[in-house]
C-alpha atoms as a PDB file:
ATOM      1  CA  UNK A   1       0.000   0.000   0.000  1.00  0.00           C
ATOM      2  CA  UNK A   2       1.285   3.238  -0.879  1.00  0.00           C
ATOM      3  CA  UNK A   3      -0.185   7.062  -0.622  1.00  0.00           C
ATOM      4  CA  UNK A   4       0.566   9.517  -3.059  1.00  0.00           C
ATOM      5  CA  UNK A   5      -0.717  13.174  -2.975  1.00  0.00           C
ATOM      6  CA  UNK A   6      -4.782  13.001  -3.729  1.00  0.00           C
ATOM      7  CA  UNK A   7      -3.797   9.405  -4.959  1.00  0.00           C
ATOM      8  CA  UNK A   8      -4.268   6.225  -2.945  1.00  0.00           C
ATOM      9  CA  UNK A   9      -2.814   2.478  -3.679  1.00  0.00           C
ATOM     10  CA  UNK A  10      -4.002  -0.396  -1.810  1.00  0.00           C
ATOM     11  CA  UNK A  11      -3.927  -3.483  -1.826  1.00  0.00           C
ATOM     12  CA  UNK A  12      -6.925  -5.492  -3.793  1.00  0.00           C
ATOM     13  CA  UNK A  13      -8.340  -6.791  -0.265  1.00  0.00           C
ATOM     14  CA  UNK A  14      -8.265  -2.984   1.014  1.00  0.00           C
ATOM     15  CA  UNK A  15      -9.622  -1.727  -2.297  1.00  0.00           C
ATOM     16  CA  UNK A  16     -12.305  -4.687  -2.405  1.00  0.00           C
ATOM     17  CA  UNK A  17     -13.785  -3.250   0.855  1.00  0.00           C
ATOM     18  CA  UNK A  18     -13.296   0.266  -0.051  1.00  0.00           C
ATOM     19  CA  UNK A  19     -15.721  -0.428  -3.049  1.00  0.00           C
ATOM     20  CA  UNK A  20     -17.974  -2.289  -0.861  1.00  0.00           C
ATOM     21  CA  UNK A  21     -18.373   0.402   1.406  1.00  0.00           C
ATOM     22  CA  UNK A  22     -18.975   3.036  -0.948  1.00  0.00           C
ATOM     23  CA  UNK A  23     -21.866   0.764  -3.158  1.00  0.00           C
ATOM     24  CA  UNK A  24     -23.673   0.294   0.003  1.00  0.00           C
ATOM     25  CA  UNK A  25     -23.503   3.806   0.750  1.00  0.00           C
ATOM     26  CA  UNK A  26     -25.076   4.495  -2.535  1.00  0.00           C
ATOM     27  CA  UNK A  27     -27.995   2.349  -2.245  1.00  0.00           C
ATOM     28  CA  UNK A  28     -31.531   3.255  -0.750  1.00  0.00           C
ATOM     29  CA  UNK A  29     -32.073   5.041   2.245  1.00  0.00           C
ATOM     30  CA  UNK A  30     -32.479   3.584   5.206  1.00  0.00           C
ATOM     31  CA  UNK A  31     -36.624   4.448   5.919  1.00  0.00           C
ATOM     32  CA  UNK A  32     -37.408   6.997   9.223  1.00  0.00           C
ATOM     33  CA  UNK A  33     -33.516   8.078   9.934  1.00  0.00           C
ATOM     34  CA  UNK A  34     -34.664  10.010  12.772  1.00  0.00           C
ATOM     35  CA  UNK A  35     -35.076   6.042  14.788  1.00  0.00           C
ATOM     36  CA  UNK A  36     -31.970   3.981  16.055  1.00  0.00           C
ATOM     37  CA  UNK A  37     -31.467   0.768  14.187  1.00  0.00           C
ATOM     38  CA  UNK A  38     -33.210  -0.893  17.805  1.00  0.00           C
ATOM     39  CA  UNK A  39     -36.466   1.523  17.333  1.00  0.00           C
ATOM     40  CA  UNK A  40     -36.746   0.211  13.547  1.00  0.00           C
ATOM     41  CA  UNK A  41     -36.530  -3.313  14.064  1.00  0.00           C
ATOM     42  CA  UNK A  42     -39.143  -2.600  16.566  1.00  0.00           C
ATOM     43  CA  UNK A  43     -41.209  -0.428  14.349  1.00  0.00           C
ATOM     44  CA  UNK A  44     -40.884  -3.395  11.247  1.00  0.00           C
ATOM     45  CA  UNK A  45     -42.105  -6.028  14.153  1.00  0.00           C
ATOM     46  CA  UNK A  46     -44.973  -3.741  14.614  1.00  0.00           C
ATOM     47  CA  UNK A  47     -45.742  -3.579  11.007  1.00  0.00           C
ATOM     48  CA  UNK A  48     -45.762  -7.406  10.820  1.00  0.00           C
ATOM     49  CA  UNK A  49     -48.565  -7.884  13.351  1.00  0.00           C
ATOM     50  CA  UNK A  50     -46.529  -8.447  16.217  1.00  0.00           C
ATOM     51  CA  UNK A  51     -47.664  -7.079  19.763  1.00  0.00           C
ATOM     52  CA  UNK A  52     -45.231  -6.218  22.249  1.00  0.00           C
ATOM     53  CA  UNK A  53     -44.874  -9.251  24.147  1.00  0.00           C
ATOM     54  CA  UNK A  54     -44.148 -11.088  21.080  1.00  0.00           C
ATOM     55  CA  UNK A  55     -41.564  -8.213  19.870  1.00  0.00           C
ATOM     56  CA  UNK A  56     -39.896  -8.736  23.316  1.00  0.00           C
ATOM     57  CA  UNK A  57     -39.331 -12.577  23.663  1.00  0.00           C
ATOM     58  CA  UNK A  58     -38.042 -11.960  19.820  1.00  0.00           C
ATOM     59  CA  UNK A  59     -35.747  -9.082  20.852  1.00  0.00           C
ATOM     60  CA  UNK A  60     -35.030 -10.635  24.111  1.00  0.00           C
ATOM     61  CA  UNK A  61     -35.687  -7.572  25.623  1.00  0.00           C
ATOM     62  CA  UNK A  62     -38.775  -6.709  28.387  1.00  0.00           C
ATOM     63  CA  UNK A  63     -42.052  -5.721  27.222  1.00  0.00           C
ATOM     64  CA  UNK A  64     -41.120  -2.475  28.897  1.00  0.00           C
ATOM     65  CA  UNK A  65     -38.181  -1.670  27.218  1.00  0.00           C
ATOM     66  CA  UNK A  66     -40.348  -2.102  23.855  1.00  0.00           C
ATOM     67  CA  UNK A  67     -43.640  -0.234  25.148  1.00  0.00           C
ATOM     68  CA  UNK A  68     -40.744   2.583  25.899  1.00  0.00           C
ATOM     69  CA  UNK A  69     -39.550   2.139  22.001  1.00  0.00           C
ATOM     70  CA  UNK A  70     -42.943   2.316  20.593  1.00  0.00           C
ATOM     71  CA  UNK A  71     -43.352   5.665  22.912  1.00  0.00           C
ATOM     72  CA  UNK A  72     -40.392   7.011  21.138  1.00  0.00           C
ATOM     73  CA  UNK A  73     -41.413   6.082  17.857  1.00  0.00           C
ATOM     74  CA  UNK A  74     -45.029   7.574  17.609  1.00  0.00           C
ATOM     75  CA  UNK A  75     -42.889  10.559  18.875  1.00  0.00           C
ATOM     76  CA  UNK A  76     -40.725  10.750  16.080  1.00  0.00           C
ATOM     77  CA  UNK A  77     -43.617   9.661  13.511  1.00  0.00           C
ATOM     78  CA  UNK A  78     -45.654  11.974  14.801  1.00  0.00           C
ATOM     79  CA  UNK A  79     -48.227   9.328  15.215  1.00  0.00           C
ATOM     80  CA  UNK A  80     -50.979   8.937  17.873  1.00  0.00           C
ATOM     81  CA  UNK A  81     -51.430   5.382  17.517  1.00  0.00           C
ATOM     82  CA  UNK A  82     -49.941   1.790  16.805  1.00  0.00           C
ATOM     83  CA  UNK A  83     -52.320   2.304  12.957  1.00  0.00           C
ATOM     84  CA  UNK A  84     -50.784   5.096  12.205  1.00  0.00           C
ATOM     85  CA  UNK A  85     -47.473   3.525  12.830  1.00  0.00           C
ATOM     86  CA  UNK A  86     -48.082   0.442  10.935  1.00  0.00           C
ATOM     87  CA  UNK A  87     -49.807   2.793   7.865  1.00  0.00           C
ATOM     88  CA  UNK A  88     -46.231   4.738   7.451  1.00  0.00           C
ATOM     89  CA  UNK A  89     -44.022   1.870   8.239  1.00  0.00           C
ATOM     90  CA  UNK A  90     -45.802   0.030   5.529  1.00  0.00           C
ATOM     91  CA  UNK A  91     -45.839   2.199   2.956  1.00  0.00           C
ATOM     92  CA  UNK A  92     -41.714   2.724   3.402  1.00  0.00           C
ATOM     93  CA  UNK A  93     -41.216  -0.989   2.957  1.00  0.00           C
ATOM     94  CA  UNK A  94     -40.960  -1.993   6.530  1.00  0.00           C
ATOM     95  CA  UNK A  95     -43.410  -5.178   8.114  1.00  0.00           C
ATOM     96  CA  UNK A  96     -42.096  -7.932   5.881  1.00  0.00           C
ATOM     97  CA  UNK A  97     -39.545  -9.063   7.417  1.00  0.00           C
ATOM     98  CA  UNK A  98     -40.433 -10.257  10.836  1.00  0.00           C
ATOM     99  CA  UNK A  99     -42.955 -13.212  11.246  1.00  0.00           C
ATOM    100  CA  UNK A 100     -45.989 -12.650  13.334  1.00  0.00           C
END
């Protein structure tokens, strides 16, 4: 490996991960970037049917810990209730992925 001025040589492992990292910044937008990863999940378990006892034994976290997520989330969606939630969650993709 070897750095020139504004010029970079690596290796082809290096440069293989360099590329990687740059075509998966390129893709799609992650949906709802105001949540943490944790408040996502969440949100797509919600979006699947789940309730919050089933999103905790799947998280392995307490039903409290999720009932405080899903606070936080109808915060940040600006939603009053677990419909609304699902409605915008749904329409950005999210609720296929976890199995009620």
């Amino acid at each position: 490996m070897a750095v020139l001025p504004c010029e970079a040589i690596f290796g082809p492992g290096v440069a293989q991960r360099i590329r990687g990292h740059f075509a998966v910044a390129r893709s799609e937008p992650l949906p709802f970037p105001a949540l943490t990863p944790r408040e996502r999940l969440v949100l797509d378990r919600i979006a699947a049917g789940q309730r919050n006892a089933q999103i905790a034994q799947a998280l392995s976290i307490s039903p409290k810990t999720v009932s405080n997520h899903v606070s936080s989330i109808f915060a940040k969606l600006a939603v009053t209730d677990r419909a609304e939630a699902i409605v915008r969650a749904r329409e950005s993709g999210l609720g296929h992925g976890a199995t009620p």
